[in-house]
Protein backbone atom coordinates (compact mmCIF):
# COMPACT_ATOMS: atom_id res chain seq x y z
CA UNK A 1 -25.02 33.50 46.95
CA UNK A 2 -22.88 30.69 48.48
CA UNK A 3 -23.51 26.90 47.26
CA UNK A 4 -23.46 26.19 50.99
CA UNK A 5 -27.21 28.02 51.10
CA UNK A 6 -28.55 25.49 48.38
CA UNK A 7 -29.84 21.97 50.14
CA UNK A 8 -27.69 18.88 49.22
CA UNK A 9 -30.20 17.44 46.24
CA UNK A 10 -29.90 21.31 44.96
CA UNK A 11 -26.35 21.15 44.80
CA UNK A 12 -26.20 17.95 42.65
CA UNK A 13 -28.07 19.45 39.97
CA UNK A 14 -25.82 22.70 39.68
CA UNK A 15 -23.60 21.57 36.76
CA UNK A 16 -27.12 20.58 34.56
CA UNK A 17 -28.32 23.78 35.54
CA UNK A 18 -25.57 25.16 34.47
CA UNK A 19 -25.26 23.40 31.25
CA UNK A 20 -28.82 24.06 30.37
CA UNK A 21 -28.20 28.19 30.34
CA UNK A 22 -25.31 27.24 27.70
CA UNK A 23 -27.21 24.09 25.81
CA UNK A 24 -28.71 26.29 23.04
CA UNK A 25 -25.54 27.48 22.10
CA UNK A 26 -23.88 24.41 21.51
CA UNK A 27 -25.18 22.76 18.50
CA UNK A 28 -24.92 26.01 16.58
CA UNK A 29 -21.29 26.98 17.76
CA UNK A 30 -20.29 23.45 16.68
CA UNK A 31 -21.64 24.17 13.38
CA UNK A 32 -19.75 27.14 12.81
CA UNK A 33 -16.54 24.93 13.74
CA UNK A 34 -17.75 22.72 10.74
CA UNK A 35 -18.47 25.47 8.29
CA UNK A 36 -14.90 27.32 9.46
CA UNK A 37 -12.97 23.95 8.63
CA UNK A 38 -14.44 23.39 5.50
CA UNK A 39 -14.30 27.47 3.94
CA UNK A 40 -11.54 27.75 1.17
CA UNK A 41 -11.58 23.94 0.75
CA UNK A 42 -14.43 24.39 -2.30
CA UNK A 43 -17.99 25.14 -3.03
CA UNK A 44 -19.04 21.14 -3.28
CA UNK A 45 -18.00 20.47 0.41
CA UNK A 46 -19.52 23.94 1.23
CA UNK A 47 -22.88 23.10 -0.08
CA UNK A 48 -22.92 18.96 0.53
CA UNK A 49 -21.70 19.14 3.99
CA UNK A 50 -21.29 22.81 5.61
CA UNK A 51 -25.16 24.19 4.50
CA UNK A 52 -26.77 20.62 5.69
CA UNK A 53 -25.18 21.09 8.81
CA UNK A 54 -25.83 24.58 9.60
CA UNK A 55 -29.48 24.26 8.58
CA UNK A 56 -29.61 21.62 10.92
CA UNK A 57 -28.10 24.16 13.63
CA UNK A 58 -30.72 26.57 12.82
CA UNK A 59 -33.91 24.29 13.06
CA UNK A 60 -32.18 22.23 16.30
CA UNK A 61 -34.11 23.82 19.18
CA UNK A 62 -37.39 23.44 17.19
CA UNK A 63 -36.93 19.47 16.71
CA UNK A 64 -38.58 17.14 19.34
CA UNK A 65 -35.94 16.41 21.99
CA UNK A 66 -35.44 12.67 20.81
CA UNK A 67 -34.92 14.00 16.86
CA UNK A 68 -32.62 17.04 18.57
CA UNK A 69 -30.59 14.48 21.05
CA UNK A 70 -29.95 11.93 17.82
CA UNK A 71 -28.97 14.55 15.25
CA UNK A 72 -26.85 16.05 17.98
CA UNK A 73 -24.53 12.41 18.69
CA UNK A 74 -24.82 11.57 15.35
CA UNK A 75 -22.63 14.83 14.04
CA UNK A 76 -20.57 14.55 17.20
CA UNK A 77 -19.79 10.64 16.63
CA UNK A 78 -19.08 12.30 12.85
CA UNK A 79 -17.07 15.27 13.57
CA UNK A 80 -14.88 14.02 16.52
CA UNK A 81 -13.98 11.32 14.14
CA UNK A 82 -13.21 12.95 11.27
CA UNK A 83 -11.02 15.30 13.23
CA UNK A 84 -9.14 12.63 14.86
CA UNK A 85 -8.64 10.81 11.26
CA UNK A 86 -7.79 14.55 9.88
CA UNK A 87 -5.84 15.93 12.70
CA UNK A 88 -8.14 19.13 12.57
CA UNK A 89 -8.37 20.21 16.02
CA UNK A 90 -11.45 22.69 15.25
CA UNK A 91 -13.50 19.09 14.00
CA UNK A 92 -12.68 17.60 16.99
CA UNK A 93 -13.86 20.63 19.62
CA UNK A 94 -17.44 20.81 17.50
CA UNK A 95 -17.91 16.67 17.86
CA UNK A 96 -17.27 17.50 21.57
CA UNK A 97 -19.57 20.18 21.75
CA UNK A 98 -22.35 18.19 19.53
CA UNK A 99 -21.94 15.17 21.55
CA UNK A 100 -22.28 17.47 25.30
CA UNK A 101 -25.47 18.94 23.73
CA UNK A 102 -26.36 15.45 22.48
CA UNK A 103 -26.42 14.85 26.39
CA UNK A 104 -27.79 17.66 27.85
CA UNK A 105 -30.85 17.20 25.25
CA UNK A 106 -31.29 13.68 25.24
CA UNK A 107 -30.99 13.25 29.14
CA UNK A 108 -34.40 12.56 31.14
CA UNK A 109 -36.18 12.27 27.55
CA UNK A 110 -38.19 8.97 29.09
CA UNK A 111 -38.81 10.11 32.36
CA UNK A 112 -42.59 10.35 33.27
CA UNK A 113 -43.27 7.75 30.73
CA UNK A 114 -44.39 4.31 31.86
CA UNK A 115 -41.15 1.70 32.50
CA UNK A 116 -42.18 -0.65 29.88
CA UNK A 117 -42.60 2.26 27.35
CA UNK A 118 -39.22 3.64 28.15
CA UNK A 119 -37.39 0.49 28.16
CA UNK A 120 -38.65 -0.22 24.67
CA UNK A 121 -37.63 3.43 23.57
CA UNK A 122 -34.01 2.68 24.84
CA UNK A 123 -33.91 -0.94 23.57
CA UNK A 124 -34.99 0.63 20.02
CA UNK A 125 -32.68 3.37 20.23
CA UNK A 126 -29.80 0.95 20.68
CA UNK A 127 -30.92 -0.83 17.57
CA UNK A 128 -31.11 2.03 15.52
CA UNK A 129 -27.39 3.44 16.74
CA UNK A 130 -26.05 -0.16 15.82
CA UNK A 131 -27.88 0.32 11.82
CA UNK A 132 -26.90 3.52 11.77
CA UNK A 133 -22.97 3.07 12.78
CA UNK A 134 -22.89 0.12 9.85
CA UNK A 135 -24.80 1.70 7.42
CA UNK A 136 -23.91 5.27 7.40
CA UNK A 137 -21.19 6.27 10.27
CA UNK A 138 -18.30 4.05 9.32
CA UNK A 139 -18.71 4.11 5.76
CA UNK A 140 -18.82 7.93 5.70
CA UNK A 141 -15.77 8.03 8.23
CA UNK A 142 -14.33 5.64 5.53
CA UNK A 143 -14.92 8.51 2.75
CA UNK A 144 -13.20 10.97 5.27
CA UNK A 145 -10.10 8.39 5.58
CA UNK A 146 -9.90 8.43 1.68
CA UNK A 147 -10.60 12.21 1.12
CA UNK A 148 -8.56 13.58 4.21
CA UNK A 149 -5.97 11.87 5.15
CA UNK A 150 -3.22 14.06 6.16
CA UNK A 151 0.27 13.53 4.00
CA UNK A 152 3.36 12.10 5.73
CA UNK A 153 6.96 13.79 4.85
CA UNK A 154 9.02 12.03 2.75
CA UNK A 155 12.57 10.40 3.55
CA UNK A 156 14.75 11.08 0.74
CA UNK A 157 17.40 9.07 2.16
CA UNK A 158 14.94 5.93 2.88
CA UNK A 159 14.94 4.23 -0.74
CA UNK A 160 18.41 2.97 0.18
CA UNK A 161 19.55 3.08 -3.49
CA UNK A 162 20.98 5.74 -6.21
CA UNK A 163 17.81 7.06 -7.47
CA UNK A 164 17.46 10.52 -9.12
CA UNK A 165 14.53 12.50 -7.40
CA UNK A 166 12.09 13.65 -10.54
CA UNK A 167 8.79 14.99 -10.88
CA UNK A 168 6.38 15.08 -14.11
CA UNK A 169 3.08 15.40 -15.08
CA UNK A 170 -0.36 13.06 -14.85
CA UNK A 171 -1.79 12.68 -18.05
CA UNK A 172 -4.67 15.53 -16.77
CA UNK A 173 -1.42 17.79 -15.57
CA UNK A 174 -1.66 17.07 -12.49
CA UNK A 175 2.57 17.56 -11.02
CA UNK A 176 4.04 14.31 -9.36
CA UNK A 177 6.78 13.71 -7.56
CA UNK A 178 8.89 10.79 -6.92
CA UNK A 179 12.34 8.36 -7.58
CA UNK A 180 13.89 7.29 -10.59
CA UNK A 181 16.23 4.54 -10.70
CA UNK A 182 17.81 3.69 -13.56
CA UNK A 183 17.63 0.90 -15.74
CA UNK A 184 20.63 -1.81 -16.68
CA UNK A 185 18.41 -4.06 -19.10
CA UNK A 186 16.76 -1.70 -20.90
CA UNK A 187 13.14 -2.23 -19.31
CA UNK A 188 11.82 -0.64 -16.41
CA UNK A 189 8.98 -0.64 -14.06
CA UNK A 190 6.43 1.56 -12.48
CA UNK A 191 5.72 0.83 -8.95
CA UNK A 192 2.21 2.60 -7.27
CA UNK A 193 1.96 2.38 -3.76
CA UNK A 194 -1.41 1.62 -1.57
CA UNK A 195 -3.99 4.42 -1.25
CA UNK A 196 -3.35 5.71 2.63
CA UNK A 197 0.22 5.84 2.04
CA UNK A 198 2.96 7.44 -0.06
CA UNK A 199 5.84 6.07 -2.13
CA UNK A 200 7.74 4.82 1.46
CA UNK A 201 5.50 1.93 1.18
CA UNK A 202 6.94 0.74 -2.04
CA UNK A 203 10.28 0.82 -0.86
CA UNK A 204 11.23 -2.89 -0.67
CA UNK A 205 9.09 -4.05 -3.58
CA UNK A 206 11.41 -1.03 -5.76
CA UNK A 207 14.77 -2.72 -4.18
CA UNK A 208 13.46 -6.24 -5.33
CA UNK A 209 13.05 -5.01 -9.02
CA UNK A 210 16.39 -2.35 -8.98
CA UNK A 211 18.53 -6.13 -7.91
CA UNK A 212 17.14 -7.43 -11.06
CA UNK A 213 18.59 -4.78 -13.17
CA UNK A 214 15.40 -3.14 -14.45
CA UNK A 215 14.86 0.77 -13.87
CA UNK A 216 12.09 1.20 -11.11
CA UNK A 217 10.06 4.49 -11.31
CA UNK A 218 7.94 5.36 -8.01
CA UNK A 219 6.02 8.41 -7.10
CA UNK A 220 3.82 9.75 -4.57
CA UNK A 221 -0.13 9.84 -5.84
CA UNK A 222 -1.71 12.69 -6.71
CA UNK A 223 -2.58 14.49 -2.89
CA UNK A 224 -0.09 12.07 -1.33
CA UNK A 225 3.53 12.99 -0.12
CA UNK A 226 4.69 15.63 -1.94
CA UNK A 227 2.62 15.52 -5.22
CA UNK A 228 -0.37 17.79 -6.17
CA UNK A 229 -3.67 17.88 -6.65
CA UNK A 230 -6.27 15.94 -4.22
CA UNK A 231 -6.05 13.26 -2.67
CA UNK A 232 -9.11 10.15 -3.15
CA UNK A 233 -7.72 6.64 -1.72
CA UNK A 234 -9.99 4.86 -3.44
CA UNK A 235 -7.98 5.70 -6.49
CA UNK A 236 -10.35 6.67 -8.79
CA UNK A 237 -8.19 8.81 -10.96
CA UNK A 238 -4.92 7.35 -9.89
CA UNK A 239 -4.98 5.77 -13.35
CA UNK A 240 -4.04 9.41 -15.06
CA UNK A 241 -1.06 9.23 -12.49
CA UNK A 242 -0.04 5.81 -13.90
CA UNK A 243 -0.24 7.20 -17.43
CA UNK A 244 1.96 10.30 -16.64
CA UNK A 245 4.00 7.83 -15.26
CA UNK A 246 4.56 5.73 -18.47
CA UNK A 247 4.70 8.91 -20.75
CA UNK A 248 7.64 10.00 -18.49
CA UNK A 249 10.00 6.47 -19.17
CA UNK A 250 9.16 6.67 -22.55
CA UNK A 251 10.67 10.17 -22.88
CA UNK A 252 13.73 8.77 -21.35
CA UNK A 253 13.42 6.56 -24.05
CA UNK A 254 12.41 3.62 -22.06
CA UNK A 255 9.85 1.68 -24.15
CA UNK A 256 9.76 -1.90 -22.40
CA UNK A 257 7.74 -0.83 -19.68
CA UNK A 258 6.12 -2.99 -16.79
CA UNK A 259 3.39 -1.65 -13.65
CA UNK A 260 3.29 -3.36 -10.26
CA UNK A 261 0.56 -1.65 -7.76
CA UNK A 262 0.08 -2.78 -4.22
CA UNK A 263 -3.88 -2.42 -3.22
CA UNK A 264 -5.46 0.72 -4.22
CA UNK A 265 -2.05 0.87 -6.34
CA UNK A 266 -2.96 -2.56 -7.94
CA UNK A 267 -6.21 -1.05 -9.27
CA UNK A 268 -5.14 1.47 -10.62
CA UNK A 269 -2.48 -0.22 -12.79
CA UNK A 270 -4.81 -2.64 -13.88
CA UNK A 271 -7.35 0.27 -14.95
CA UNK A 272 -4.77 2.39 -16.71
CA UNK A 273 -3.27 -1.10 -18.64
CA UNK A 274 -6.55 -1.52 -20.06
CA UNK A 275 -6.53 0.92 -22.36
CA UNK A 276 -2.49 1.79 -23.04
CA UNK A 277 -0.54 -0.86 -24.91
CA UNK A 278 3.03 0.79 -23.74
CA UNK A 279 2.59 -1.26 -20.92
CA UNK A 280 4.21 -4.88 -21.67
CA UNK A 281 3.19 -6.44 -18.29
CA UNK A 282 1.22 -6.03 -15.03
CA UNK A 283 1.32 -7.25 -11.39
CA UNK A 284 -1.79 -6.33 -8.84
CA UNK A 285 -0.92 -7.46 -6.12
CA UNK A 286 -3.74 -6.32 -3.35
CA UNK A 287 -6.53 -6.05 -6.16
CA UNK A 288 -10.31 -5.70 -4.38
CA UNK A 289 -12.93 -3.32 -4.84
CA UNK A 290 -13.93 -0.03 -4.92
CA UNK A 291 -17.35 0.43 -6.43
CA UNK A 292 -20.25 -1.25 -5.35
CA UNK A 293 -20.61 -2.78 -9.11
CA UNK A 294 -17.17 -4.71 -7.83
CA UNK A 295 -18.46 -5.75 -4.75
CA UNK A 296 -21.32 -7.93 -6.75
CA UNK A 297 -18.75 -10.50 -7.22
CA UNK A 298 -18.37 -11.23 -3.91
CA UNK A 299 -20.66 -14.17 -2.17
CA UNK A 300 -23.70 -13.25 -0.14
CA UNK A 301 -21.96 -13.02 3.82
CA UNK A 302 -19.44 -10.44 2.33
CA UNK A 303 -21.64 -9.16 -0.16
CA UNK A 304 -24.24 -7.64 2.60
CA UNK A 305 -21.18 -6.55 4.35
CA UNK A 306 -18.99 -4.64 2.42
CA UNK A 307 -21.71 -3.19 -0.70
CA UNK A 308 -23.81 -0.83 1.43
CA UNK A 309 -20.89 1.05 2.41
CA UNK A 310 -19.22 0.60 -1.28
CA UNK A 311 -22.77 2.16 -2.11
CA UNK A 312 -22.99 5.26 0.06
CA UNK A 313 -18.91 5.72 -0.12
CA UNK A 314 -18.87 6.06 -3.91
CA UNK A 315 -21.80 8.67 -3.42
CA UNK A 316 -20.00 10.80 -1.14
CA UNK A 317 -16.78 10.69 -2.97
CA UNK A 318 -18.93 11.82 -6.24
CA UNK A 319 -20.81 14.27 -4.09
CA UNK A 320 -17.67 16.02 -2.63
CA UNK A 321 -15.32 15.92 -5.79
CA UNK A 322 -17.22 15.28 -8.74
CA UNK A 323 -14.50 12.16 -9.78
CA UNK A 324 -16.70 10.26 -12.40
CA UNK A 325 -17.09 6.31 -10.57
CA UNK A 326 -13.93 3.76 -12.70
CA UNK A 327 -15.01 1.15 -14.73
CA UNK A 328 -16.05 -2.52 -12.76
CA UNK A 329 -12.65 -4.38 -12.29
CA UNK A 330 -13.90 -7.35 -13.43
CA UNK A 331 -14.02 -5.73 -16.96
CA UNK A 332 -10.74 -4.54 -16.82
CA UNK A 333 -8.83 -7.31 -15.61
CA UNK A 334 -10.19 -9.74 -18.30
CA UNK A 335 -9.40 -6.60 -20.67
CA UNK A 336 -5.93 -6.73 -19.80
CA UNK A 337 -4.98 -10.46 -19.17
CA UNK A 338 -6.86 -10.90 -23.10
CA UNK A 339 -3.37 -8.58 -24.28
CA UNK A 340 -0.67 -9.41 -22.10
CA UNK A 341 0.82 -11.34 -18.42
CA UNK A 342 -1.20 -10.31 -16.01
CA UNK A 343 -0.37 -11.88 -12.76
CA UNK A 344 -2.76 -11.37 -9.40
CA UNK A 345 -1.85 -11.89 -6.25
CA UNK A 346 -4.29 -12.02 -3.38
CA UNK A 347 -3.67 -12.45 0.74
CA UNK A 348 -7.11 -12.35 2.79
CA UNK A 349 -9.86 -14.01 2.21
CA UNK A 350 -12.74 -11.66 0.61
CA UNK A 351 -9.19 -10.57 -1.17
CA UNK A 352 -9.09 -13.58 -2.93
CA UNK A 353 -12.58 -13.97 -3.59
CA UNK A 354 -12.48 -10.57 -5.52
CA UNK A 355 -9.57 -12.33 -7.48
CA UNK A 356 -10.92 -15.67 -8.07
CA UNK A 357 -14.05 -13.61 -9.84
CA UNK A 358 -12.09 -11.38 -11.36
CA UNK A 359 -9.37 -14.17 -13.29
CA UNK A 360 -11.95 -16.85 -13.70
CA UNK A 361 -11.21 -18.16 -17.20
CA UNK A 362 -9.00 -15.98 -18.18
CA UNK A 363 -5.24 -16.27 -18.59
CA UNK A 364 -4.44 -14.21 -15.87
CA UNK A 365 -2.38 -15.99 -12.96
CA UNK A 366 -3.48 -15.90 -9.70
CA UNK A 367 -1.36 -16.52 -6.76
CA UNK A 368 -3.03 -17.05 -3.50
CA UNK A 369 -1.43 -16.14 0.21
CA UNK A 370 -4.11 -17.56 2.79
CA UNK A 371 -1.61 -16.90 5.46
CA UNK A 372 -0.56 -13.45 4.20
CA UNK A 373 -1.31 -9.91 5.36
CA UNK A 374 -2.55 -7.36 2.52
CA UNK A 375 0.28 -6.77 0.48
CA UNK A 376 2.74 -8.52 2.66
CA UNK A 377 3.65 -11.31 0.04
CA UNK A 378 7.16 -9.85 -0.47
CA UNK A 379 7.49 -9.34 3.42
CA UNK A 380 6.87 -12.94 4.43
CA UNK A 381 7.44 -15.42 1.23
CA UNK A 382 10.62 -13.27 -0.90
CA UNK A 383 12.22 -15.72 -2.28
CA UNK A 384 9.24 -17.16 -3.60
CA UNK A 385 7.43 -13.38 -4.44
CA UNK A 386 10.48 -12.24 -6.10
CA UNK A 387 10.72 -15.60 -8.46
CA UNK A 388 6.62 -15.20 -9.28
CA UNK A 389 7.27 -11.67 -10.37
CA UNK A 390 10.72 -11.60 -12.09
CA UNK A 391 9.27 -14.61 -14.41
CA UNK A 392 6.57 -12.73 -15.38
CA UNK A 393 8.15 -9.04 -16.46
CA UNK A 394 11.05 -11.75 -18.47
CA UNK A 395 7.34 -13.52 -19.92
CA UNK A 396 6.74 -9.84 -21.53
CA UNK A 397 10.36 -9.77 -22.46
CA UNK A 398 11.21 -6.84 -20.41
């Protein structure tokens, strides 16, 4: 039958009708997009994330329309974005087709109810979205940043220096890969790049150190670039990486060894100095958090801010790899500058109120950037970077 026989109002409501023969099919087809991304990637994401969410598929069209309409935006708003963040194009059709049914189910949900009563339904809904986006959306898309990042390829031609290309071991086996070059003074340095990134973004801080003469050693983490094993940004284990990393100088017979780490690289140096006196000297430069025990040092205003999500982020992470949670920084850093030079360098502002906590009376320097990006010390002050660091590896007499 031609359109043309339905009246005008008829017409308008073709593409709902439409949509409602289809609407039961949605939530569960999007949950077989989620459970088809995540097979082969492990029996912890298969049980924490794939069996929630096709449970949830299986009881949707039982829920009351306002419970069906909210679980149905809320995986959307999670599965579109951890498809974008991913670049899975399967997570990204399912948060299209959650967020469609979220629509289709949650339209028309007030209607018949008094204008007062609805009002209040949609002001309280908008409340809830807002406490739900803080406390459990962006922290979780957080986890999905640090857990699924794709890897970038690697330049070999981008260091800009001779360098030998060299891979070895993490101190749990785990194969690295990376660039060696070679020492003139005896003494060399390991060099861990920033937890979204790769060795590329520790390019200009190696051709700093290489000028001085000292051998500069710097590798992708483990599940970045083209090293194995999984990635976790918030560097949790990156400290067995740092080890392997030391091991490997010293079997070149390197024994005067230095670490420099750049934000998530900056904790893990600190954690793996800690406990291994091979290493002479240390710069973090970056150092912040990554535990909620860490982000206790912080004041209240960035306390209330940042520890919910340090809270439900270090669940996840625990939930979908099983990493055991590092020890509080603050520990570690007064471990380390008790032994040897220690010098912390911090840009923004909750940045350097992580430091100030962390150094206070110890003999740890701390060298504050208020007008600094993250990490961009060497970028925009190098004469004065370069001097700060150089004078502390020749404190440690390397």
């Amino acid at each position: 039958m031609s359109s043309l026989t339905y009246p005008a109002h008829a017409q308008a409501r073709l593409p709902w009708r439409r949509l409602s023969t289809v609407r039961p099919f949605l939530v569960p087809v999007a949950a077989l997009l989620v459970a088809a991304v995540l097979f082969g990637a492990g029996a912890r994401l298969l049980l924490v994330v794939a069996l929630p969410v096709l449970v949830t598929a299986a009881l949707a069209n039982r829920l009351p329309r306002s419970v069906d309409a909210s679980l149905a935006f809320l995986l959307g708003v999670l599965a579109l974005g951890a498809g974008l963040i991913s670049r899975t194009d399967l997570l990204v059709v399912a948060g299209v087709l959650y967020l469609v049914a979220g629509v289709a189910r949650g339209w028309g949900v007030n209607r018949g109810r008094r204008a007062r009563r609805a009002w209040t339904n949609r002001a309280l809904t908008a409340v809830g979205a807002v406490f739900v986006a803080f406390l459990f959306v962006y922290p979780t898309l957080l986890t999905v940043d640090f857990l699924a990042k794709p890897r970038d390829p690697i330049d070999q031609k981008a260091l800009g220096l001779p360098h030998e290309r060299v891979t070895f071991a993490a101190s749990d086996g785990v194969r690295l890969s990376g660039w060696y070059v070679r020492s003139h003074n005896g003494s060399a340095v390991v060099l861990v790049h920033g937890g979204g990134g790769d060795r590329q973004g520790a390019i200009r801080h190696a051709r700093m150190i290489a000028g001085a003469g000292y051998g500069v050693l710097l590798y992708d983490a483990r599940g970045r670039g083209e090293s194995a094993g999984h990635e976790n940004a918030a560097g949790w284990e990156w400290d067995r990486d740092v080890r392997g990393a030391v091991s490997y100088l010293t079997s070149r017979g390197i024994h005067r060894v230095g670490l420099l780490g750049l934000s998530t690289g900056a904790e893990a140096v600190v954690t793996e100095a800690a406990s291994d006196s091979r290493v002479k000297a240390v710069v973090a430069d970056g150092l912040q958090g990554r535990t909620a025990s860490d982000a206790t040092n912080l004041s209240f205003g960035n306390r209330i801010s940042i520890q919910p999500a340090f809270t439900l982020m270090g669940t996840e992470i625990r939930l979908a790899r099983g990493q055991t949670q590092p020890k509080p920084l603050l520990t570690l850093v007064r471990e380390v500058a008790g032994t040897r030079p220690l010098l912390v360098i911090g840009t923004v502002s909750f940045e350097r109120e992580f430091d100030r906590a962390y150094t206070r009376g110890t003999a740890a320097q701390l060298w504050e950037l208020p007008d600094t990006a993250h990490t961009k010390g060497l970028e925009d002050h190098p004469s004065q970077y370069r001097k700060r660091v150089l004078s502390l590896f020749r404190m440690a007499h390397l």
